[in-house]
PDB file of N, CA and C in Angstrom:
ATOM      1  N   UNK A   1      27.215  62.480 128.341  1.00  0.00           N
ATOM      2  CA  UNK A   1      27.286  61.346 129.228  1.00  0.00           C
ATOM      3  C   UNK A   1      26.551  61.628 130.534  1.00  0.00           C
ATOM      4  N   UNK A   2      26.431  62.650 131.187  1.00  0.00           N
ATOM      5  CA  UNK A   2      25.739  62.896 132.056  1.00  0.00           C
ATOM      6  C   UNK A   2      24.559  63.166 132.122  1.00  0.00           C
ATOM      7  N   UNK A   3      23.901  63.155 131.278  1.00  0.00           N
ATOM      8  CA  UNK A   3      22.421  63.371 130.911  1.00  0.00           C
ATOM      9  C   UNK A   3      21.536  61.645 130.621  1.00  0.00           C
ATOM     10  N   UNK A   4      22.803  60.639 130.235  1.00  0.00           N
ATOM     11  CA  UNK A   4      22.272  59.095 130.549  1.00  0.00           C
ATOM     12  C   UNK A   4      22.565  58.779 131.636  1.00  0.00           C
ATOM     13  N   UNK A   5      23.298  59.070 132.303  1.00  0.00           N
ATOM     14  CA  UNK A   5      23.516  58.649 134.034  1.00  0.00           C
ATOM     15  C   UNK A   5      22.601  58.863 134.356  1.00  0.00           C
ATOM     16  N   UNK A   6      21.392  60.589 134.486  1.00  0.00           N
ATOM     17  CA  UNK A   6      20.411  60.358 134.901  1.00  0.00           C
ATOM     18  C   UNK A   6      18.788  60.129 134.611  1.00  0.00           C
ATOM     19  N   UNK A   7      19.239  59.342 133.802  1.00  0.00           N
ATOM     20  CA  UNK A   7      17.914  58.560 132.537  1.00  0.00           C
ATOM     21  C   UNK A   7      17.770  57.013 134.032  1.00  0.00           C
ATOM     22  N   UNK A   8      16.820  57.003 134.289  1.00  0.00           N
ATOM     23  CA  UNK A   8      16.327  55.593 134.886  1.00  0.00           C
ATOM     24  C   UNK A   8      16.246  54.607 133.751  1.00  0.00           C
ATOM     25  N   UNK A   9      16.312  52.923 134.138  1.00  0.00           N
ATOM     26  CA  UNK A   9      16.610  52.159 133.248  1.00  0.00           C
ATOM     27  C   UNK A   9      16.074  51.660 131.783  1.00  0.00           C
ATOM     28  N   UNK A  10      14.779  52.020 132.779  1.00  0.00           N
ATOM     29  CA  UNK A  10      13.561  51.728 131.275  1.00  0.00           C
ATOM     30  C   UNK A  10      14.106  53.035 130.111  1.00  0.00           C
ATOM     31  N   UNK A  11      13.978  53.859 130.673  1.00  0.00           N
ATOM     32  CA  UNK A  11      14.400  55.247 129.920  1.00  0.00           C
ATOM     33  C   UNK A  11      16.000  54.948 128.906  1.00  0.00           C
ATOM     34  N   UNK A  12      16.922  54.542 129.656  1.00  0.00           N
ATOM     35  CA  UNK A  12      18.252  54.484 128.873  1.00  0.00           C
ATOM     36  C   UNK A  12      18.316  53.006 127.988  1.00  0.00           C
ATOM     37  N   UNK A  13      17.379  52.204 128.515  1.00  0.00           N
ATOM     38  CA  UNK A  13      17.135  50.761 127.350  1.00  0.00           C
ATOM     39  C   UNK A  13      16.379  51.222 126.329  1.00  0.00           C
ATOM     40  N   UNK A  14      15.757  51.935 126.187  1.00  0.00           N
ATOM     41  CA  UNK A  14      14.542  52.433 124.957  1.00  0.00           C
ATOM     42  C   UNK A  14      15.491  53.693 124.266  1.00  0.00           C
ATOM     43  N   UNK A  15      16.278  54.263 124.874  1.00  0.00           N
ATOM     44  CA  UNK A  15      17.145  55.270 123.933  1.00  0.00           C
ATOM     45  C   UNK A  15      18.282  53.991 123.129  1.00  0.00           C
ATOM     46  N   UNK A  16      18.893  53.179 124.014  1.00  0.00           N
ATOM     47  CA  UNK A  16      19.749  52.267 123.458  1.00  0.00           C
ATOM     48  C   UNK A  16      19.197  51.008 122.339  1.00  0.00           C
ATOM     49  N   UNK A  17      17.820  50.582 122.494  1.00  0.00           N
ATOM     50  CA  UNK A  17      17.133  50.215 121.444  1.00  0.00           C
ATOM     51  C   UNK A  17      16.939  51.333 120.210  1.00  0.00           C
ATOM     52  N   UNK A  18      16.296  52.392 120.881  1.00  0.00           N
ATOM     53  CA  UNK A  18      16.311  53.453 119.131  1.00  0.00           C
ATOM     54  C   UNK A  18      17.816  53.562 118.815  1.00  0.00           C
ATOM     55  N   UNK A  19      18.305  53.533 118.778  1.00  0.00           N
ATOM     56  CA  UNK A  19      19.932  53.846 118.611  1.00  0.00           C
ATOM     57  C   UNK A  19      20.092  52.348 117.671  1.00  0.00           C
ATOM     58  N   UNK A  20      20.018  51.356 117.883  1.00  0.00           N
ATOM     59  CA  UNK A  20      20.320  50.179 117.437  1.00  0.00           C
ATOM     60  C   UNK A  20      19.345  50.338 116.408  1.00  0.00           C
ATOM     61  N   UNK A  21      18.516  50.602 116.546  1.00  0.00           N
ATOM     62  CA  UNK A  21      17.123  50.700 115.265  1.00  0.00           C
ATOM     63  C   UNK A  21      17.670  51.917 114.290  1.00  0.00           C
ATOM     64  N   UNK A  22      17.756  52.497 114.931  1.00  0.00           N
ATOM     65  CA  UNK A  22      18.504  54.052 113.730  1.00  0.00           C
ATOM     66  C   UNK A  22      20.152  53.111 112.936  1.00  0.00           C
ATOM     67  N   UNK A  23      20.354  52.695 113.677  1.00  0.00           N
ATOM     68  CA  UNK A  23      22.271  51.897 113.098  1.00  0.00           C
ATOM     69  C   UNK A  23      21.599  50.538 112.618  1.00  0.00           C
ATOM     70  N   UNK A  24      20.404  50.234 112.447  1.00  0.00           N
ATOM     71  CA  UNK A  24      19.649  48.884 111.851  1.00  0.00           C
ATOM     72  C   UNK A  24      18.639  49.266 110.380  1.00  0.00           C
ATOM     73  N   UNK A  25      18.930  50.875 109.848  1.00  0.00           N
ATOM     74  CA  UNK A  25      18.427  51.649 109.254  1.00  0.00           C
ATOM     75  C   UNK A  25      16.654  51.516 108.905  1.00  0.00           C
ATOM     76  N   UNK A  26      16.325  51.063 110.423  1.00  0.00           N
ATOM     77  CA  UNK A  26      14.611  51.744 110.503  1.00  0.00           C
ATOM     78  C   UNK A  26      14.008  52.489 110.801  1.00  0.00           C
ATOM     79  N   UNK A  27      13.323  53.119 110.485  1.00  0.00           N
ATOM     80  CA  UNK A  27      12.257  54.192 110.507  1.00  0.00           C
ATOM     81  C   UNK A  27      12.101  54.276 111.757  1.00  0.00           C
ATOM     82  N   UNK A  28      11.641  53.025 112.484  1.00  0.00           N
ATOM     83  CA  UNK A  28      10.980  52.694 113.729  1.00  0.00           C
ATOM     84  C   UNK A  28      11.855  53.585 115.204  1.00  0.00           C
ATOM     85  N   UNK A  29      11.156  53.929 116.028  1.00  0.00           N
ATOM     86  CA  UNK A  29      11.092  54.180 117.508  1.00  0.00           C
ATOM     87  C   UNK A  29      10.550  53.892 118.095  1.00  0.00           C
ATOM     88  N   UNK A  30      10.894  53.422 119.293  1.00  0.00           N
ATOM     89  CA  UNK A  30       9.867  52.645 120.242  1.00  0.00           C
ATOM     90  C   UNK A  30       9.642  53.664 121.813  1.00  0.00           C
ATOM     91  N   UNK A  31       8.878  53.937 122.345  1.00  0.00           N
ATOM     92  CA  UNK A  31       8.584  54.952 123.681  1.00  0.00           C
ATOM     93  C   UNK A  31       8.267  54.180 124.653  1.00  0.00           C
ATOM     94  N   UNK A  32       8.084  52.656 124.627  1.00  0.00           N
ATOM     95  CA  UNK A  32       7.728  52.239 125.813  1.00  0.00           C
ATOM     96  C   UNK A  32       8.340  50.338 125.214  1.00  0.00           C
ATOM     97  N   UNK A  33       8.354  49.876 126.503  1.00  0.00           N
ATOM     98  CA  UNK A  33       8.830  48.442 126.249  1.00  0.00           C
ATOM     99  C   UNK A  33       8.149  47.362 126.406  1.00  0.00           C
ATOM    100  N   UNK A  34       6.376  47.243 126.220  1.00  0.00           N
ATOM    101  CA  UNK A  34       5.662  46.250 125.844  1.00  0.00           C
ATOM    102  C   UNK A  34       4.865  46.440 124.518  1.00  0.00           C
ATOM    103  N   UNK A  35       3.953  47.576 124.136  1.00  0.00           N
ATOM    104  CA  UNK A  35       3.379  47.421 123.394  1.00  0.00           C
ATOM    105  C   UNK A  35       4.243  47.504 121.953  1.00  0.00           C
ATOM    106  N   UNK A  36       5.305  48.127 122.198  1.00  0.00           N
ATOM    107  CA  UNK A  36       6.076  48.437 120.998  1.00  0.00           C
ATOM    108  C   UNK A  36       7.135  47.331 120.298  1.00  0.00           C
ATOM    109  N   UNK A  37       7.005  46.528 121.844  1.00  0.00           N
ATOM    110  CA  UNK A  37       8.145  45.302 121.364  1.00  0.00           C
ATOM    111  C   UNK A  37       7.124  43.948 120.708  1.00  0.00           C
ATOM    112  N   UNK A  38       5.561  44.003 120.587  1.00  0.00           N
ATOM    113  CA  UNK A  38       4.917  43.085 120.730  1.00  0.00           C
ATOM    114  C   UNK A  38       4.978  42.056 119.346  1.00  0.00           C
ATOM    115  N   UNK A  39       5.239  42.867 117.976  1.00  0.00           N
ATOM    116  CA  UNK A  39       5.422  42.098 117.031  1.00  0.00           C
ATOM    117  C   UNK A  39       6.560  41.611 116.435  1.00  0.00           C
ATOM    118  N   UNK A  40       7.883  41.811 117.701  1.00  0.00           N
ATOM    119  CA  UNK A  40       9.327  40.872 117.102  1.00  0.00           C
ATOM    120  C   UNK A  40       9.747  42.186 116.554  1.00  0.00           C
ATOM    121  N   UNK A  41       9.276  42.914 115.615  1.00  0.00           N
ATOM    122  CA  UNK A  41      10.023  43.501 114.734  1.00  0.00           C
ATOM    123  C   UNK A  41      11.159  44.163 115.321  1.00  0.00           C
ATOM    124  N   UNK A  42      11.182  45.187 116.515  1.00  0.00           N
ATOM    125  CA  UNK A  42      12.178  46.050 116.852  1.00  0.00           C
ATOM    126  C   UNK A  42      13.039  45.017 117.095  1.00  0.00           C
ATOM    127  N   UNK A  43      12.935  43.928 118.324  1.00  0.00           N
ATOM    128  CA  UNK A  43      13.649  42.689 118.790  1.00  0.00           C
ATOM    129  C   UNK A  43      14.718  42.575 117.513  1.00  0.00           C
ATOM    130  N   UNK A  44      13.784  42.056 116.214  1.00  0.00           N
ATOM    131  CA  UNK A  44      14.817  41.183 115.110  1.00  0.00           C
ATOM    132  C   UNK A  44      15.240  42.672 114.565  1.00  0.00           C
ATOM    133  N   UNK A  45      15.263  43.635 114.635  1.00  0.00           N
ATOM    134  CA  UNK A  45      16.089  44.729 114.356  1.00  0.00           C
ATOM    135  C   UNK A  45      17.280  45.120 114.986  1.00  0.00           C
ATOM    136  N   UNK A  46      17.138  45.420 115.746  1.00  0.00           N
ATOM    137  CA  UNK A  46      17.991  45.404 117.154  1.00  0.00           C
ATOM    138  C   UNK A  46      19.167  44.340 117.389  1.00  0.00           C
ATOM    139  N   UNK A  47      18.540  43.090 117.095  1.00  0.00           N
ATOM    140  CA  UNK A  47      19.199  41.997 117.397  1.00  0.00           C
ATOM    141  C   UNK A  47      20.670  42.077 115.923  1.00  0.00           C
ATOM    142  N   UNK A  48      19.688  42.470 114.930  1.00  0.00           N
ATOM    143  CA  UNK A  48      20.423  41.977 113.308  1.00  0.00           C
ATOM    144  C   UNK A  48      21.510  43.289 113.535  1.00  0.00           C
ATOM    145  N   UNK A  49      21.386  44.133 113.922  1.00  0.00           N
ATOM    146  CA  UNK A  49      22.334  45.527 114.395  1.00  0.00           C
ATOM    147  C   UNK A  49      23.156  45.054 115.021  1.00  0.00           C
ATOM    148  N   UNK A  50      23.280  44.174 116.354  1.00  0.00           N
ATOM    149  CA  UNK A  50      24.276  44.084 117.060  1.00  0.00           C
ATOM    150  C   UNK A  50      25.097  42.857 116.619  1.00  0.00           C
ATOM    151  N   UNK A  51      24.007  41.741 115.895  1.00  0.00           N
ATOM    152  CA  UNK A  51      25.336  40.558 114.748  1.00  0.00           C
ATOM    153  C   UNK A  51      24.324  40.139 113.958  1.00  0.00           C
ATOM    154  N   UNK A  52      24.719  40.999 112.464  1.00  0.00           N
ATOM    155  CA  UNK A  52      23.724  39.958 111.595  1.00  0.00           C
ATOM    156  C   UNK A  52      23.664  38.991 111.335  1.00  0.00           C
ATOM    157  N   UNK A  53      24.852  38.207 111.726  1.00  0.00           N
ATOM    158  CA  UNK A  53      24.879  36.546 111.313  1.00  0.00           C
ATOM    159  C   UNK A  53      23.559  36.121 112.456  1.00  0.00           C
ATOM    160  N   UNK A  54      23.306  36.759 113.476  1.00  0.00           N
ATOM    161  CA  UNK A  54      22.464  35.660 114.294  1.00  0.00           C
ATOM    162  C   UNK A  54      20.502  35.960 113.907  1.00  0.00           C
ATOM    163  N   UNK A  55      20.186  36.757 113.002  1.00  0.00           N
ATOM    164  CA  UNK A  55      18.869  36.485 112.524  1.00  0.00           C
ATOM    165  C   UNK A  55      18.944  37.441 111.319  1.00  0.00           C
ATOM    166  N   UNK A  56      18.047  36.634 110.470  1.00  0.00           N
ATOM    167  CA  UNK A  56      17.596  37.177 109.377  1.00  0.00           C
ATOM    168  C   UNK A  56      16.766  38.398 109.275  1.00  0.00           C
ATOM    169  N   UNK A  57      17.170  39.509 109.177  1.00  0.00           N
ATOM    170  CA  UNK A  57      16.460  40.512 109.132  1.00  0.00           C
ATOM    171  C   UNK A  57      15.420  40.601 108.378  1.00  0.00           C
ATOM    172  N   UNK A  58      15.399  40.419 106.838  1.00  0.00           N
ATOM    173  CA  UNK A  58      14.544  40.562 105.789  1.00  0.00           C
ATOM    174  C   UNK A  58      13.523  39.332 105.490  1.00  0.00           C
ATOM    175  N   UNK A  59      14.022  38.104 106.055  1.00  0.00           N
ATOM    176  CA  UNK A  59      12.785  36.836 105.924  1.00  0.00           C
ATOM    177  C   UNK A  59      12.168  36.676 107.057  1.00  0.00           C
ATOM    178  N   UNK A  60      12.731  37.265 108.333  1.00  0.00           N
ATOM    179  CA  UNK A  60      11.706  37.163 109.707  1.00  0.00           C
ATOM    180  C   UNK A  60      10.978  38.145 109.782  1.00  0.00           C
ATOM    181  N   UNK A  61      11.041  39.236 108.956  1.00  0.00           N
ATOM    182  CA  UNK A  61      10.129  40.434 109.194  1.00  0.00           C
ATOM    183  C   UNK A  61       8.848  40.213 108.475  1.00  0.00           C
ATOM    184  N   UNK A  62       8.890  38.787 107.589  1.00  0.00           N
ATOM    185  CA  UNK A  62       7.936  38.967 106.366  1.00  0.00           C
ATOM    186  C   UNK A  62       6.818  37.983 107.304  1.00  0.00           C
ATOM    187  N   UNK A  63       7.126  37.184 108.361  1.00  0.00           N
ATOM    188  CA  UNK A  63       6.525  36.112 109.079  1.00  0.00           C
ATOM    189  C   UNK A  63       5.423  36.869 110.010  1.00  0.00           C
ATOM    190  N   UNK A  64       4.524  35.937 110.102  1.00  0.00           N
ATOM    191  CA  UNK A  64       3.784  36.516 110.848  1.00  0.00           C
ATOM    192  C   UNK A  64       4.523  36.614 112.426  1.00  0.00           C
ATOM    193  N   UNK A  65       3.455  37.379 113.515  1.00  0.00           N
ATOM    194  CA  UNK A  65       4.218  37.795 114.136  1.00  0.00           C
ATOM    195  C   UNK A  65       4.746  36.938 115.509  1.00  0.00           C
ATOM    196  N   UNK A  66       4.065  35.958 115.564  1.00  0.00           N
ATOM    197  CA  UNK A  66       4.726  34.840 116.777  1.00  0.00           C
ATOM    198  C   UNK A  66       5.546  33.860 116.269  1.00  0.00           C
ATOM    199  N   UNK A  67       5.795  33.461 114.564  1.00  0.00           N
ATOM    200  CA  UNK A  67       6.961  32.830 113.850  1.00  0.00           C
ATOM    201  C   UNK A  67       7.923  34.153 114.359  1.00  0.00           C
ATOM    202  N   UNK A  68       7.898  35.228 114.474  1.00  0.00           N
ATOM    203  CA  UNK A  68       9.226  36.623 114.612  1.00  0.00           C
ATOM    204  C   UNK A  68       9.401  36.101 115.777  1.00  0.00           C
ATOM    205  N   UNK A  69       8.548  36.459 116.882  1.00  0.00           N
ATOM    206  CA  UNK A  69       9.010  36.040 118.223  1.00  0.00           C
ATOM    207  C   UNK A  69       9.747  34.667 118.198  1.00  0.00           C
ATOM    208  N   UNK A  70       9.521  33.533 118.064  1.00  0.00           N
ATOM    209  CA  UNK A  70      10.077  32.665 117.603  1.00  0.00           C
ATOM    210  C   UNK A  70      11.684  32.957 117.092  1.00  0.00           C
ATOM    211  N   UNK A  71      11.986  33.642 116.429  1.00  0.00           N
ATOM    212  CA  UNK A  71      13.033  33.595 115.841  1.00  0.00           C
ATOM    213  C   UNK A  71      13.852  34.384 116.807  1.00  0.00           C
ATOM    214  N   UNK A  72      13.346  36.016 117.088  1.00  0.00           N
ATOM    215  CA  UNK A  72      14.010  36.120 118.101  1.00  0.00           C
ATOM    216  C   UNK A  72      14.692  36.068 119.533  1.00  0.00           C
ATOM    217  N   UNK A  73      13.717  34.913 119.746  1.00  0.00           N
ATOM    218  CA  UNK A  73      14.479  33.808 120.557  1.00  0.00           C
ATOM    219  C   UNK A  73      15.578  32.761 120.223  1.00  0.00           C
ATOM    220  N   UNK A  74      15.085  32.324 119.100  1.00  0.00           N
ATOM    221  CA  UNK A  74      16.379  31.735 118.695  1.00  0.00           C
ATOM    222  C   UNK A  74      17.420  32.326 118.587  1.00  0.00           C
ATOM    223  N   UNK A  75      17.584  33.629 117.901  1.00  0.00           N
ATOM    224  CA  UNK A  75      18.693  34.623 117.692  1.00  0.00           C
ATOM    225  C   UNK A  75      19.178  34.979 118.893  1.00  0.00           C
ATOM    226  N   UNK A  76      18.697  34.871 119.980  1.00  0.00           N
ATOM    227  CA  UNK A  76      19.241  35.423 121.013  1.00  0.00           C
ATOM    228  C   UNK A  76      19.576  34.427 121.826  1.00  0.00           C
ATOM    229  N   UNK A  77      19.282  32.951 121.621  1.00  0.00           N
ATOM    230  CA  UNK A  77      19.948  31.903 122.088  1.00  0.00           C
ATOM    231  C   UNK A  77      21.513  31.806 121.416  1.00  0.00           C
ATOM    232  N   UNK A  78      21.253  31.913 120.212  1.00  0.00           N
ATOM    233  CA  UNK A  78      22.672  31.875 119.121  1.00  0.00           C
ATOM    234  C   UNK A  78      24.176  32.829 119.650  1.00  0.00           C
ATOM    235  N   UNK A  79      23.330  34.046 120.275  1.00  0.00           N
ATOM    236  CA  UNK A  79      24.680  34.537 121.451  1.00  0.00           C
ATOM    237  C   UNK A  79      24.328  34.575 122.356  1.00  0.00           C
ATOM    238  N   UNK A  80      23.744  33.239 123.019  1.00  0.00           N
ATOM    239  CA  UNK A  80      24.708  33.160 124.207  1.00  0.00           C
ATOM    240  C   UNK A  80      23.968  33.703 125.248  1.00  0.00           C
ATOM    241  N   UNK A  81      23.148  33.782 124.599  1.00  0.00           N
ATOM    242  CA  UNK A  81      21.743  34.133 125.929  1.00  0.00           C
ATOM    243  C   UNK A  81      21.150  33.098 126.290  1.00  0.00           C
ATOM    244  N   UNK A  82      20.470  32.722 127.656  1.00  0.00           N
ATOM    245  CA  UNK A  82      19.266  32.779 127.966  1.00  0.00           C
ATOM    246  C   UNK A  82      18.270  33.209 128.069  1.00  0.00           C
ATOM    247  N   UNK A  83      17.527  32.855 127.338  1.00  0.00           N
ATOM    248  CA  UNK A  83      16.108  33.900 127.280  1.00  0.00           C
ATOM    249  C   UNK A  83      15.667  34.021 128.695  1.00  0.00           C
ATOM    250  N   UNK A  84      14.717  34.421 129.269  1.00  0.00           N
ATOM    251  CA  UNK A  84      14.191  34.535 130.344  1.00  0.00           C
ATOM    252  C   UNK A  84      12.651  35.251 129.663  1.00  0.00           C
ATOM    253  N   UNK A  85      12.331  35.397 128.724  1.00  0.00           N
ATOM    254  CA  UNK A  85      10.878  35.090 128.081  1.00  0.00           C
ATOM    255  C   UNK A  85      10.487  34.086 127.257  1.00  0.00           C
ATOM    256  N   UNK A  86       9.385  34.195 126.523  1.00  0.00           N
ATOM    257  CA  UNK A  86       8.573  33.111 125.464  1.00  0.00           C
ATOM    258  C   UNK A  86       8.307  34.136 124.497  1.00  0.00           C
ATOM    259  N   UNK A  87       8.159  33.635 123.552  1.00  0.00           N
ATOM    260  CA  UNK A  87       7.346  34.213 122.177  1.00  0.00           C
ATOM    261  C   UNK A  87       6.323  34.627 122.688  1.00  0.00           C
ATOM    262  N   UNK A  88       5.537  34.013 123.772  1.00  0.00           N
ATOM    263  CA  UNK A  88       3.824  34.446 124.084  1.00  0.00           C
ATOM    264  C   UNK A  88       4.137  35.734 124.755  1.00  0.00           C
ATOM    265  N   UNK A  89       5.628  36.052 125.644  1.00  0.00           N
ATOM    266  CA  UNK A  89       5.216  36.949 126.140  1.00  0.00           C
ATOM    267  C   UNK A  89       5.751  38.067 125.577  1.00  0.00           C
ATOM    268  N   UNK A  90       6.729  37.635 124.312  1.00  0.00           N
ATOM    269  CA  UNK A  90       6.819  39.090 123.178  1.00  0.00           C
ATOM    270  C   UNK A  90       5.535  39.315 122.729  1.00  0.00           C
ATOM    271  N   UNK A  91       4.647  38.656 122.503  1.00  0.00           N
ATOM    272  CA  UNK A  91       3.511  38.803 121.567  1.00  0.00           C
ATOM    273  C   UNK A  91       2.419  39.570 122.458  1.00  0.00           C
ATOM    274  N   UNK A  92       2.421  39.232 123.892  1.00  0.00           N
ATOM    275  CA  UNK A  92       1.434  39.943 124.878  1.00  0.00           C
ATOM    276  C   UNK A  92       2.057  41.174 124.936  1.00  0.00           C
ATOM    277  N   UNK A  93       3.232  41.991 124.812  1.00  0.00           N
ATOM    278  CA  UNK A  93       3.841  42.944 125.130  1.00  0.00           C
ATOM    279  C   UNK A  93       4.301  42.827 126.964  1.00  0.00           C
ATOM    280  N   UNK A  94       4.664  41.718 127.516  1.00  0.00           N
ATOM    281  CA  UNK A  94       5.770  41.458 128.170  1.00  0.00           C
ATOM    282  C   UNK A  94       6.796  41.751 128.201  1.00  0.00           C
TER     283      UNK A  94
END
């Protein structure tokens, strides 16, 4: 526990995304939080880890990649979020 206290934020969101991706059983790791988030995939991973009822893991991964963004906006409207991005700016790595 004391070794994430002194992780800065970007640092302890990208360990807490691989963590959700490892418990979402993907391969995937991500080291930084634009270019890696750019095709939805980690997003709809991540997202299907913390409630699979709110996106389809296996039919949004097959979409190209601004239908993903797309979705994982929706999925993340479904709990209760406000987004505060666009699909354009998952897709720019925003």
């Amino acid at each position: 526990m004391d070794d994430l206290v002194k992780l800065d934020a970007e640092k302890l969101l990208i360990r807490w995304m691989n963590w959700h991706l490892w418990n979402g059983g993907s391969q995937r790791q991500i080291t930084n939080l634009g270019k890696d988030l750019s095709d939805g995939e980690v997003y709809t991973i991540v997202l299907h880890s913390i409630d699979p009822s709110c996106i389809d893991k296996t039919g949004t991964l097959a979409k190209d990649p601004t239908e993903r963004a797309k979705s994982v906006i929706n999925a993340a409207e479904k709990l209760g979020f406000t987004p505060f991005i666009t699909p354009s700016d998952i897709r720019s790595g925003n």
